[in-house]
PDB file of N, CA and C in Angstrom:
ATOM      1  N   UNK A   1       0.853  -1.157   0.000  1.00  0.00           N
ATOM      2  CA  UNK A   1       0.000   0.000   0.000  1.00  0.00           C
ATOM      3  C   UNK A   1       0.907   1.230   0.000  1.00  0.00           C
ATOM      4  N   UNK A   2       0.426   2.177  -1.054  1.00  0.00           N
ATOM      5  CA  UNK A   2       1.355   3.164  -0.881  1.00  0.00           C
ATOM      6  C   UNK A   2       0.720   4.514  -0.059  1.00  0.00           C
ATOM      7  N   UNK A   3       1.553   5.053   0.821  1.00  0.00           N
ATOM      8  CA  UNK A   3       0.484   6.002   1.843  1.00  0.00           C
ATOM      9  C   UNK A   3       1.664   7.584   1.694  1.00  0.00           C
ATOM     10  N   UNK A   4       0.818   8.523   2.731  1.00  0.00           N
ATOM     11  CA  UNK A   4       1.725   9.754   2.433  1.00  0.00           C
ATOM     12  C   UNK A   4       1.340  10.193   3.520  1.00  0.00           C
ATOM     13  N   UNK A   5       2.193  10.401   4.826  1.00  0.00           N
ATOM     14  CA  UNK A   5       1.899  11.110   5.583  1.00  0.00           C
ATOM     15  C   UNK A   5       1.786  12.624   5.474  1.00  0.00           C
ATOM     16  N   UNK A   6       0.546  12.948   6.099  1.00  0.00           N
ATOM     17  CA  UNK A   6       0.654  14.502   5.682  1.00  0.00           C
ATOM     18  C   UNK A   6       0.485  15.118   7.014  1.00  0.00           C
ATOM     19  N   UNK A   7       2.092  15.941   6.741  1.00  0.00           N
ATOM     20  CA  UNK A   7       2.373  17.021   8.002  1.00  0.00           C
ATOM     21  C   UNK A   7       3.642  16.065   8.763  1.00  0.00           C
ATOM     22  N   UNK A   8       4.678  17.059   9.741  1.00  0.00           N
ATOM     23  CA  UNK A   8       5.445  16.514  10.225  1.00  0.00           C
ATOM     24  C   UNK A   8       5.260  16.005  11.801  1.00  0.00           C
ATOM     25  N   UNK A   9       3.966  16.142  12.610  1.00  0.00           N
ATOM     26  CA  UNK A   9       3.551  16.649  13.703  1.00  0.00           C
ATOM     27  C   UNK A   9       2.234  15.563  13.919  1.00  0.00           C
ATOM     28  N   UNK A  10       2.084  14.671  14.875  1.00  0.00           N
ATOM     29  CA  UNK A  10       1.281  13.985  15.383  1.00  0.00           C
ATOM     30  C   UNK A  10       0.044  14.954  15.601  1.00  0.00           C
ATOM     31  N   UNK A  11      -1.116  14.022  14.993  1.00  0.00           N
ATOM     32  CA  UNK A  11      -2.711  14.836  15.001  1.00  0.00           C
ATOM     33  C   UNK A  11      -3.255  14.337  16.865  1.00  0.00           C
ATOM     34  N   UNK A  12      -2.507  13.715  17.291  1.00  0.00           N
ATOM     35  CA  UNK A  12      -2.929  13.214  18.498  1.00  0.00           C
ATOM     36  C   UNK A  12      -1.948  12.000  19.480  1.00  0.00           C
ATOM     37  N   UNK A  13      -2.505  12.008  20.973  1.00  0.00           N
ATOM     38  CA  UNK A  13      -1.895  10.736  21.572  1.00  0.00           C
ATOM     39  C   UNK A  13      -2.588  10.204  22.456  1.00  0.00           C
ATOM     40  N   UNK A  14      -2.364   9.101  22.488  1.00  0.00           N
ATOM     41  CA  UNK A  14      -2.825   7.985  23.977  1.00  0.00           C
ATOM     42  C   UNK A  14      -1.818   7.991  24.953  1.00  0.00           C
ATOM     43  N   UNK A  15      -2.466   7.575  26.058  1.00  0.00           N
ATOM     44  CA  UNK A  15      -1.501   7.889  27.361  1.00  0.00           C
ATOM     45  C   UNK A  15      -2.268   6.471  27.442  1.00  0.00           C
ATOM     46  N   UNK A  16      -1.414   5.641  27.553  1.00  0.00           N
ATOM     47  CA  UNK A  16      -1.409   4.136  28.673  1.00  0.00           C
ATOM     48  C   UNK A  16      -0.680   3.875  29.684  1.00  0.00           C
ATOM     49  N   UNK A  17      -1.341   3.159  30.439  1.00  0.00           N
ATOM     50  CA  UNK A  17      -0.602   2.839  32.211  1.00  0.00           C
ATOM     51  C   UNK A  17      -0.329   1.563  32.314  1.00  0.00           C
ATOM     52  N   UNK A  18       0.810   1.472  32.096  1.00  0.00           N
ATOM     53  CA  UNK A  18       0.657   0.380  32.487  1.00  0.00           C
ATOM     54  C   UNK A  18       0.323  -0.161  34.098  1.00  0.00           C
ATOM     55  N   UNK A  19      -0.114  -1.583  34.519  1.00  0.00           N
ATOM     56  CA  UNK A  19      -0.397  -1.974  35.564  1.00  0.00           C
ATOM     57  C   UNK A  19       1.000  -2.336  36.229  1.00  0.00           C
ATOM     58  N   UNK A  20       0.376  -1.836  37.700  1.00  0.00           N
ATOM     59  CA  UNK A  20       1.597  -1.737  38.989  1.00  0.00           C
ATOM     60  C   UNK A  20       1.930  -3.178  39.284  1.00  0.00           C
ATOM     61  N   UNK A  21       2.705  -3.518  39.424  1.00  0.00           N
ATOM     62  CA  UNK A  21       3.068  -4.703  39.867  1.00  0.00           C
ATOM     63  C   UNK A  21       3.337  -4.745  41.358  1.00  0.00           C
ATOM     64  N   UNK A  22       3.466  -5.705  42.092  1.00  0.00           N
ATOM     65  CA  UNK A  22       3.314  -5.577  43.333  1.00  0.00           C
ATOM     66  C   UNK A  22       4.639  -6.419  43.938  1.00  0.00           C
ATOM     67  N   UNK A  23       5.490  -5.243  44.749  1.00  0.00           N
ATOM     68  CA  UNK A  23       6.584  -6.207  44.901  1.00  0.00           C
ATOM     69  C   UNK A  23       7.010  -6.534  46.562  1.00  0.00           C
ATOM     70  N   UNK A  24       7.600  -7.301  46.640  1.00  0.00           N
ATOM     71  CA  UNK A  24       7.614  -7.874  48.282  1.00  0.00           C
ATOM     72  C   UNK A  24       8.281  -7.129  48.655  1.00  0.00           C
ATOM     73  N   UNK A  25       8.371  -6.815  50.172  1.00  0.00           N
ATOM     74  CA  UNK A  25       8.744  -6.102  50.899  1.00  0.00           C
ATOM     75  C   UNK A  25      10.430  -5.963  50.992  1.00  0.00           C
ATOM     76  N   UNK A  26      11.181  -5.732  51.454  1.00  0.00           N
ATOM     77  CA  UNK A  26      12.989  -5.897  51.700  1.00  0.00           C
ATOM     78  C   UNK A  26      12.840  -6.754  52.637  1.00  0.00           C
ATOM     79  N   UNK A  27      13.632  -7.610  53.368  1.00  0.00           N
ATOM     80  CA  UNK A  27      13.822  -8.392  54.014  1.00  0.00           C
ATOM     81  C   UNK A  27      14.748  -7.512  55.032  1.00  0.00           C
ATOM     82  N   UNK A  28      14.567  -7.937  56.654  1.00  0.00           N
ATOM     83  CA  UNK A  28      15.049  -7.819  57.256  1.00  0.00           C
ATOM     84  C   UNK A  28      16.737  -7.669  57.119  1.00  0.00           C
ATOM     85  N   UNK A  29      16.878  -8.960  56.603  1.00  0.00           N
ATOM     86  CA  UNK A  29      18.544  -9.250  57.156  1.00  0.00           C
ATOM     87  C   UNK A  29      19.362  -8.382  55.774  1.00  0.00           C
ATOM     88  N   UNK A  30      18.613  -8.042  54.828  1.00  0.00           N
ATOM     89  CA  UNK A  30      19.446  -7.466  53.166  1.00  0.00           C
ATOM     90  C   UNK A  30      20.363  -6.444  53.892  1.00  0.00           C
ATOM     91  N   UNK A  31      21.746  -5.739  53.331  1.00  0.00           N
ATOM     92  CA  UNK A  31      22.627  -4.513  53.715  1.00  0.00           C
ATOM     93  C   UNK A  31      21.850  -3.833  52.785  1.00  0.00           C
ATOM     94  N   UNK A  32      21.764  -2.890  53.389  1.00  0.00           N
ATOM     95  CA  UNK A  32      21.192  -1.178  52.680  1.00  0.00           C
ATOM     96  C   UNK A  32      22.368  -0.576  51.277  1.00  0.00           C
ATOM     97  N   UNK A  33      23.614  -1.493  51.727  1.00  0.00           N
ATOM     98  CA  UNK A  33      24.252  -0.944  50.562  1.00  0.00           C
ATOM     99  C   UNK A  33      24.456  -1.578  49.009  1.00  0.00           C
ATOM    100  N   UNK A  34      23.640  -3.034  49.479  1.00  0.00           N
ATOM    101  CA  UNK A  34      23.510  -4.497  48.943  1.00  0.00           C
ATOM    102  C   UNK A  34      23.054  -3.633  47.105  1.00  0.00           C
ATOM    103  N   UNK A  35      23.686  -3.721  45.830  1.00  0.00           N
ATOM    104  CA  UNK A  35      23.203  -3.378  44.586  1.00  0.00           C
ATOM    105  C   UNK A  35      21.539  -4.043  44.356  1.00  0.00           C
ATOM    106  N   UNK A  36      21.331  -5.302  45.205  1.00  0.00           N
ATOM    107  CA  UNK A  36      20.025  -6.253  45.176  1.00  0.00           C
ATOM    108  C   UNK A  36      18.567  -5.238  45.315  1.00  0.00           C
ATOM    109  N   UNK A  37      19.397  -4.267  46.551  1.00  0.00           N
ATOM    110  CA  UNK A  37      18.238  -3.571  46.942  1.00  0.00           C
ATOM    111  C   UNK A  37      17.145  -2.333  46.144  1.00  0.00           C
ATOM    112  N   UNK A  38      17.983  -2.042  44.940  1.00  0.00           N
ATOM    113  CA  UNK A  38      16.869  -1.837  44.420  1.00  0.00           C
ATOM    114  C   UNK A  38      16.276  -2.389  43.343  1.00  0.00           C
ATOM    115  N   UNK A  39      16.582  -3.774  43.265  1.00  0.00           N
ATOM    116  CA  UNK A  39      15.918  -4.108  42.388  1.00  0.00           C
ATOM    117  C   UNK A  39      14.666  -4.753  43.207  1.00  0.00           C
ATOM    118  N   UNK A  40      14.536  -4.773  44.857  1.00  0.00           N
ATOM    119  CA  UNK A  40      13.529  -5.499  45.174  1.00  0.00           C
ATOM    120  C   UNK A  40      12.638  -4.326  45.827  1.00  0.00           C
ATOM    121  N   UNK A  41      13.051  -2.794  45.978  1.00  0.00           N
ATOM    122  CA  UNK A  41      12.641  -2.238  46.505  1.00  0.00           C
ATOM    123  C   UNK A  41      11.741  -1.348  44.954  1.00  0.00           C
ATOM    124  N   UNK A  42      12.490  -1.210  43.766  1.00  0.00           N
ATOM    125  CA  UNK A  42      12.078  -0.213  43.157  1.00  0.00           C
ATOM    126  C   UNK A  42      11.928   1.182  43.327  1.00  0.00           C
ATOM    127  N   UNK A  43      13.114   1.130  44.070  1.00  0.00           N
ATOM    128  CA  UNK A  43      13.298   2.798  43.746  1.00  0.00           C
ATOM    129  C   UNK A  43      15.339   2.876  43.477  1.00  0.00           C
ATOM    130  N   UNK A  44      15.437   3.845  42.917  1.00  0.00           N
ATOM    131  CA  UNK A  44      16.416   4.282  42.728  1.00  0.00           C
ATOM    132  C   UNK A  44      17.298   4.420  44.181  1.00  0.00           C
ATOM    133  N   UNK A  45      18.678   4.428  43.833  1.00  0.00           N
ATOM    134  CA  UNK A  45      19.480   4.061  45.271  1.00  0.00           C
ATOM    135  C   UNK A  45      19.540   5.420  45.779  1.00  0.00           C
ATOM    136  N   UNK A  46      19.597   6.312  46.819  1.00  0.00           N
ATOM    137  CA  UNK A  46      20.107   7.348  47.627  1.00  0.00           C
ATOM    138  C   UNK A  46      18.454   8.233  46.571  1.00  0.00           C
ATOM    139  N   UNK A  47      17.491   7.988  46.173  1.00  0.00           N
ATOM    140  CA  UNK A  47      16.600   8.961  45.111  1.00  0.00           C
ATOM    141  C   UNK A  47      15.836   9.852  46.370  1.00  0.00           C
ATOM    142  N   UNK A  48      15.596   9.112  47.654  1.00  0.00           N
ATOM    143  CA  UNK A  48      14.387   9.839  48.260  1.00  0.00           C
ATOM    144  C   UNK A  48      13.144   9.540  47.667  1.00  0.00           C
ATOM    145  N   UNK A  49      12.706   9.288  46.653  1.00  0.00           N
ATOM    146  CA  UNK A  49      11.366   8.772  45.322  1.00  0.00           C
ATOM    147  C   UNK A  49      10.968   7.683  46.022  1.00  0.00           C
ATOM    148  N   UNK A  50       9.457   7.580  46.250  1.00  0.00           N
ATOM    149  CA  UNK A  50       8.501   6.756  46.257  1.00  0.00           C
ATOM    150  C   UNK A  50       8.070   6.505  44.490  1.00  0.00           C
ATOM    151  N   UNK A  51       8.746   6.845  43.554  1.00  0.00           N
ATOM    152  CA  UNK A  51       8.159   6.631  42.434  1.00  0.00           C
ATOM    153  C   UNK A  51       8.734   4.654  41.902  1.00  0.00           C
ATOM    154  N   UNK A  52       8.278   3.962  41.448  1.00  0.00           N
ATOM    155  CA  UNK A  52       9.030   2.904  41.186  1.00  0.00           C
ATOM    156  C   UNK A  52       9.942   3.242  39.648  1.00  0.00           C
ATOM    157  N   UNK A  53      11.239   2.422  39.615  1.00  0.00           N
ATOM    158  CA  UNK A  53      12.040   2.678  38.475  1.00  0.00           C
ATOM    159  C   UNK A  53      11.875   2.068  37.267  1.00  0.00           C
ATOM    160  N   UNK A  54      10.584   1.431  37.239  1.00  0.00           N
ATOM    161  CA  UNK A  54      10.367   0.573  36.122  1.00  0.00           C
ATOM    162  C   UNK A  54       9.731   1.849  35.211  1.00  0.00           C
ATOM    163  N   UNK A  55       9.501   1.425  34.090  1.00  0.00           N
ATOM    164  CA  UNK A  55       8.262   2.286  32.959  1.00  0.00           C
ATOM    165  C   UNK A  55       6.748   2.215  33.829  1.00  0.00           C
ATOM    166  N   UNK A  56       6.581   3.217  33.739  1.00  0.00           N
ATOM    167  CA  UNK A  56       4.834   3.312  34.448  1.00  0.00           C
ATOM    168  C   UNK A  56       3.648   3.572  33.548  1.00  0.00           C
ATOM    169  N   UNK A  57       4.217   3.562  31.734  1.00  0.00           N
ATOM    170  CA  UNK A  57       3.403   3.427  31.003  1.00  0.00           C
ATOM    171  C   UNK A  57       3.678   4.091  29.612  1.00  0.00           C
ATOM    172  N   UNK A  58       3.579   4.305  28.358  1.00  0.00           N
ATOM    173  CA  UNK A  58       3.872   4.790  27.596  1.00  0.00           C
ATOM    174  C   UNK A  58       2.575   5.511  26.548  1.00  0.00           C
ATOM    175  N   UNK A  59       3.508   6.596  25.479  1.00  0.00           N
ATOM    176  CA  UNK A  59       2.479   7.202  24.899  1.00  0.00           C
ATOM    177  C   UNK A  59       2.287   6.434  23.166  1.00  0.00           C
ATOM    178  N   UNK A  60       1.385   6.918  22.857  1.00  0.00           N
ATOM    179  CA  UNK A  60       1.074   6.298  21.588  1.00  0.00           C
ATOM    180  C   UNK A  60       0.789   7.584  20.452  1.00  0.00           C
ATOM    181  N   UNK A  61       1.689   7.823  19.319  1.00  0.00           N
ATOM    182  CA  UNK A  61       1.236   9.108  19.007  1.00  0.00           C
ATOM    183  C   UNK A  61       0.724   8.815  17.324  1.00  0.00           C
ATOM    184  N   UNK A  62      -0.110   9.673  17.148  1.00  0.00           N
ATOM    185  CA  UNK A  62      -1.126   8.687  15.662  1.00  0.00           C
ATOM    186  C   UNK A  62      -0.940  10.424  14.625  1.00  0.00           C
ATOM    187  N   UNK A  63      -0.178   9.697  13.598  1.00  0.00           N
ATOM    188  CA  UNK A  63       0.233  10.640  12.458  1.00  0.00           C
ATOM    189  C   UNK A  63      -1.264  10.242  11.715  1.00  0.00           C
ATOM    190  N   UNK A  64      -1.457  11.553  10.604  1.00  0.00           N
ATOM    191  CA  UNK A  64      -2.458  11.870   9.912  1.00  0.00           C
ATOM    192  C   UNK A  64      -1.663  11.074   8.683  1.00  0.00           C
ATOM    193  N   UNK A  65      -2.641  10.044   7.716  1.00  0.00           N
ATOM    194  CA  UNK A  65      -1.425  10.067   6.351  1.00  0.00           C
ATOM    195  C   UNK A  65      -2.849   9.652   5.317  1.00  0.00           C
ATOM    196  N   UNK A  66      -2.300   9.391   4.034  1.00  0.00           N
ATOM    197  CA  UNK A  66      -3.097   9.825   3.359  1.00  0.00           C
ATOM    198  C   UNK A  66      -2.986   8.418   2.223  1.00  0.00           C
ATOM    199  N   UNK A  67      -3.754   7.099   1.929  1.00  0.00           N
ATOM    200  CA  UNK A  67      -3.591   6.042   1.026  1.00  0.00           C
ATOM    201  C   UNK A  67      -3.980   6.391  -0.010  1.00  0.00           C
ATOM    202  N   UNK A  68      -2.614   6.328  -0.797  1.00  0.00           N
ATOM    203  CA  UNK A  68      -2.476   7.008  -2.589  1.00  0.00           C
ATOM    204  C   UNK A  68      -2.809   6.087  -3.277  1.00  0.00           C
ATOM    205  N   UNK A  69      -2.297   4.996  -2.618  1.00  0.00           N
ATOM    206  CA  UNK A  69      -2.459   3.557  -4.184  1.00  0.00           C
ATOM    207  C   UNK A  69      -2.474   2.096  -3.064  1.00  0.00           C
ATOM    208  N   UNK A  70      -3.570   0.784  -3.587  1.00  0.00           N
ATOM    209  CA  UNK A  70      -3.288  -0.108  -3.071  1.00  0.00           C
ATOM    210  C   UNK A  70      -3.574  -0.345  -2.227  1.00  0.00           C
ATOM    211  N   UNK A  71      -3.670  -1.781  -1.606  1.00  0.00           N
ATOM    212  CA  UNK A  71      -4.795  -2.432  -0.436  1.00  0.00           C
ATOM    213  C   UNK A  71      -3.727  -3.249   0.453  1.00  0.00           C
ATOM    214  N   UNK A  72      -4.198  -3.191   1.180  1.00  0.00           N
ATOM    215  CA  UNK A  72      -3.137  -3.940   2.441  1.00  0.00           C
ATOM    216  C   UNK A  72      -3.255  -4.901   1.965  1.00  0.00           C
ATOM    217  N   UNK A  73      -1.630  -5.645   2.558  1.00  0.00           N
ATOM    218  CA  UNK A  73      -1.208  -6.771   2.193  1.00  0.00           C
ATOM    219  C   UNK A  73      -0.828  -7.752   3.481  1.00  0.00           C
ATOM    220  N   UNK A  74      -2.193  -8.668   4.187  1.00  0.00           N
ATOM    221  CA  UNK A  74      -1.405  -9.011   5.572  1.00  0.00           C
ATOM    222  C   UNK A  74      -0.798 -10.504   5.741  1.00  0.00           C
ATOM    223  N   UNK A  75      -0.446 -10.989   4.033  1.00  0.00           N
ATOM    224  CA  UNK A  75       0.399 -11.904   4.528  1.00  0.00           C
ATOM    225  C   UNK A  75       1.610 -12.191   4.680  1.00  0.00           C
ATOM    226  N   UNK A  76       2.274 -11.024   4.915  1.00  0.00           N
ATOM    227  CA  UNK A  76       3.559 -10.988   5.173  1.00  0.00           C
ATOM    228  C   UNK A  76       3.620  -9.919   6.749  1.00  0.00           C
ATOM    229  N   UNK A  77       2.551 -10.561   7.279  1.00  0.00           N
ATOM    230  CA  UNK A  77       2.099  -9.926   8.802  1.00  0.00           C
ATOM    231  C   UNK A  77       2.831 -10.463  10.097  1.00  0.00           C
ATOM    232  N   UNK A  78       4.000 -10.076  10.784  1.00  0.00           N
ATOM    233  CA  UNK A  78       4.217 -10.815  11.409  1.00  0.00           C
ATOM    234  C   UNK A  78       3.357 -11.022  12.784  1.00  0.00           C
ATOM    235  N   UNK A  79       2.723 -10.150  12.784  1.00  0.00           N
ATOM    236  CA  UNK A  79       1.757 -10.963  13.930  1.00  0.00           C
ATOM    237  C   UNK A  79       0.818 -11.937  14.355  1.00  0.00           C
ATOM    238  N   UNK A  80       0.511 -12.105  12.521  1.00  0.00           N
ATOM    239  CA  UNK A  80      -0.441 -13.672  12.892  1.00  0.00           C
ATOM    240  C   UNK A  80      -1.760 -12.715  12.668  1.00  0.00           C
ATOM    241  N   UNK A  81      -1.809 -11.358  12.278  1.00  0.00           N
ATOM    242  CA  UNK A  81      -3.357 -11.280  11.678  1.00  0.00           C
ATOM    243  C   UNK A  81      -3.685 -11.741  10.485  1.00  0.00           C
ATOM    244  N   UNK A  82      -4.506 -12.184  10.045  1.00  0.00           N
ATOM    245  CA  UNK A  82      -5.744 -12.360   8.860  1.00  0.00           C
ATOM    246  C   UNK A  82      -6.209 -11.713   7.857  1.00  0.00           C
ATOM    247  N   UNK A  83      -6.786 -10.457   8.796  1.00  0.00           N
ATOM    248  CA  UNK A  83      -7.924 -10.018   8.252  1.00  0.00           C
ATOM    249  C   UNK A  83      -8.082  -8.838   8.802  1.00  0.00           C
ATOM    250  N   UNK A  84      -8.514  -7.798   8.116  1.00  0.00           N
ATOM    251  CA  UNK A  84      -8.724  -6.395   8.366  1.00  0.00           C
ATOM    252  C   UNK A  84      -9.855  -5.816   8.635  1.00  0.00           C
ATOM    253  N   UNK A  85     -10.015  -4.343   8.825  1.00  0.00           N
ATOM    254  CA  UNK A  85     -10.964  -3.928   8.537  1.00  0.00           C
ATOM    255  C   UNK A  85     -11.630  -2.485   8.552  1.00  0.00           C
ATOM    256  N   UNK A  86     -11.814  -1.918   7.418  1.00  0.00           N
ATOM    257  CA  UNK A  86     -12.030  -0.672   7.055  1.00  0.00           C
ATOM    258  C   UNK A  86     -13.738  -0.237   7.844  1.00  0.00           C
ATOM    259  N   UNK A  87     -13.504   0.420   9.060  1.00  0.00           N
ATOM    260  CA  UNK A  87     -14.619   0.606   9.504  1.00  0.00           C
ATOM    261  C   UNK A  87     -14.806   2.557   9.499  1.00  0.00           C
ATOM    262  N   UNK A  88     -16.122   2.970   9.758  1.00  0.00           N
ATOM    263  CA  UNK A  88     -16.464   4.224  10.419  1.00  0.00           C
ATOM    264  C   UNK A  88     -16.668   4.316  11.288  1.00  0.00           C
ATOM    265  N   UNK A  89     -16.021   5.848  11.474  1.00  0.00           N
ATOM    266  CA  UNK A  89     -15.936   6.200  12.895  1.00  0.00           C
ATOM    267  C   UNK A  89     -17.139   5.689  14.500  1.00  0.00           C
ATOM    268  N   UNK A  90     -18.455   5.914  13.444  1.00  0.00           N
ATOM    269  CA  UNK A  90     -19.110   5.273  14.555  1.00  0.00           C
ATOM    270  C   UNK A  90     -18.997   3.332  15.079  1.00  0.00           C
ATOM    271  N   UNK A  91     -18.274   3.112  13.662  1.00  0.00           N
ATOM    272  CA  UNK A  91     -18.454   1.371  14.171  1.00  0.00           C
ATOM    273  C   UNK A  91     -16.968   1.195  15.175  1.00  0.00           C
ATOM    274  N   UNK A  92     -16.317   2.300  15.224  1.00  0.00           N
ATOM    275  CA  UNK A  92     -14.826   1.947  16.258  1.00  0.00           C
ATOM    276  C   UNK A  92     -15.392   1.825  17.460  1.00  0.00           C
ATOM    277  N   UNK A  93     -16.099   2.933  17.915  1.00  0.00           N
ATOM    278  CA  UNK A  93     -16.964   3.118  19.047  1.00  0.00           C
ATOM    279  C   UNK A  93     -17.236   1.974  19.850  1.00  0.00           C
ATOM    280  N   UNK A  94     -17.796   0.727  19.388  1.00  0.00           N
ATOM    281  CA  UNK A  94     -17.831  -0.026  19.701  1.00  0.00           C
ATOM    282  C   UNK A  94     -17.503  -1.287  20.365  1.00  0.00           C
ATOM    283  N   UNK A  95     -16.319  -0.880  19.533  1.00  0.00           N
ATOM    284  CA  UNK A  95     -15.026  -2.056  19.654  1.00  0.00           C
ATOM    285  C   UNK A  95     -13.803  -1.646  20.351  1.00  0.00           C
ATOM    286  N   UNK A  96     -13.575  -0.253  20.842  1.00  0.00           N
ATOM    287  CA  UNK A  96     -12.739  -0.140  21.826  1.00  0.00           C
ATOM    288  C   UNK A  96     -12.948   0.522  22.952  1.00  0.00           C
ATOM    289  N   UNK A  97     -12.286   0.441  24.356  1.00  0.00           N
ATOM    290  CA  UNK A  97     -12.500   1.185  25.435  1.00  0.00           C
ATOM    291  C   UNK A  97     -12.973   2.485  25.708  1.00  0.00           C
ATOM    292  N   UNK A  98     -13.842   2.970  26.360  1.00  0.00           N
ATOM    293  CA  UNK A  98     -14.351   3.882  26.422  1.00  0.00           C
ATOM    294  C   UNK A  98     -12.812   4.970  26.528  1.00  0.00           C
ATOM    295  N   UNK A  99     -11.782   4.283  27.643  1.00  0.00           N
ATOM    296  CA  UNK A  99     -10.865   5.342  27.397  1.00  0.00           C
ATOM    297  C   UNK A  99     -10.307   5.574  26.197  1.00  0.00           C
ATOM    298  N   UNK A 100      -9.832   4.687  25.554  1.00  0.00           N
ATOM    299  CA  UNK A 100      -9.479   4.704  24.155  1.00  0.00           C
ATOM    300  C   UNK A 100     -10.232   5.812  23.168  1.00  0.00           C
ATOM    301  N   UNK A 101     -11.323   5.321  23.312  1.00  0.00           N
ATOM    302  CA  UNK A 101     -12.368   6.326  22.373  1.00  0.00           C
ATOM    303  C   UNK A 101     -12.440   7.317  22.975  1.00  0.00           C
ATOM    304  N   UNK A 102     -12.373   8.288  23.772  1.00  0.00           N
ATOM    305  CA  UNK A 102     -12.447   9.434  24.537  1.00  0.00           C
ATOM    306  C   UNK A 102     -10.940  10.132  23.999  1.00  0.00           C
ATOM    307  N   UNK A 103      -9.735   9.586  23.922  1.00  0.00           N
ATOM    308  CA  UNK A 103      -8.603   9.958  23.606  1.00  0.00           C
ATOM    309  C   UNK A 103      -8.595  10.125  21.709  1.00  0.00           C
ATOM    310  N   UNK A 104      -8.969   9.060  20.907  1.00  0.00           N
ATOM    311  CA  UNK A 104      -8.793   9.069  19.437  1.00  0.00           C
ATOM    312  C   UNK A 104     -10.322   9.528  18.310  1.00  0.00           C
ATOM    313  N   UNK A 105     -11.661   9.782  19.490  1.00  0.00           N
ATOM    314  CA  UNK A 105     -12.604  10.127  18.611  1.00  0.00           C
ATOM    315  C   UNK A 105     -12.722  11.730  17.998  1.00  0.00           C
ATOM    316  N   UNK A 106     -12.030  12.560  18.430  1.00  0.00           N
ATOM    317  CA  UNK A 106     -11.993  13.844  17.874  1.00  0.00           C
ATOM    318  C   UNK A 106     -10.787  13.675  16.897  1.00  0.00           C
ATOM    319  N   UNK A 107      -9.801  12.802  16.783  1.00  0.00           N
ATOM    320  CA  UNK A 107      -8.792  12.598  15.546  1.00  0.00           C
ATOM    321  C   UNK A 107      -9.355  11.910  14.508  1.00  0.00           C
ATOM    322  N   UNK A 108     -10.500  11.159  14.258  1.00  0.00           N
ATOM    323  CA  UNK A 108     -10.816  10.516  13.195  1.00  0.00           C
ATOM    324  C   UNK A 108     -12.026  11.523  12.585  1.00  0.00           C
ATOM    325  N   UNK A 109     -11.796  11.688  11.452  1.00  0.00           N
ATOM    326  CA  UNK A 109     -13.136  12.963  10.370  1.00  0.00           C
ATOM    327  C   UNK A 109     -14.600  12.185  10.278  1.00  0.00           C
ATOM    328  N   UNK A 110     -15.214  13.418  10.515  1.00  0.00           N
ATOM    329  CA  UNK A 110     -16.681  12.775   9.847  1.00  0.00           C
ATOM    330  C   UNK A 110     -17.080  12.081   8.774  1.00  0.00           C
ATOM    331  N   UNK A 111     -18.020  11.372   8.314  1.00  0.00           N
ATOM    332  CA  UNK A 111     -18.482  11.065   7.015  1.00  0.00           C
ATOM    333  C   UNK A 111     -19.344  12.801   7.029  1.00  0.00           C
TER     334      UNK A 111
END
């Protein structure tokens, strides 16, 4: 499929969270100076931060582009999809999270 993004500048983004994981406590007997300790504590060494050091979630940013010529091609898909599908705006609605749709329904045009 041949496409054309138009413009250099994202029309929009998603903010996802990822989920907290829950980690066990330090153990009594560990040294405070032990390198172990933050990997069981999740925080950075000497930080003062209650924040954990892992990723706490990432953004998703959706360019505007424009299909000049040609139909998708998904068998050279490495994910194992099938099958596609060219829907309107009102049939997305449906099929994804209310947060989702609250974040990407003012980026997709009217009929």
């Amino acid at each position: 499929m041949n496409t054309w993004v138009v413009g250099h500048a994202p029309v929009g983004h998603y903010n996802f969270d990822f989920p907290i994981k829950a980690t066990p406590p330090p153990s009594a007997d560990t040294d405070n100076d032990n390198d172990n300790d933050n990997a069981t504590t999740n925080k950075p060494k000497n930080s003062g931060s209650n924040l954990p050091v892992e990723l706490l979630g990432e953004k998703v940013f959706f360019m505007k582009a424009r299909i000049m010529a040609g139909r998708p091609d998904l068998s050279k898909n490495v994910l194992g999809d099938t099958e596609g599908r060219w829907l309107a705006k009102e049939e997305i609605q449906g099929l994804v999270t209310p947060k989702y749709w609250s974040s990407v329904r003012n980026m997709l045009a009217e009929r």
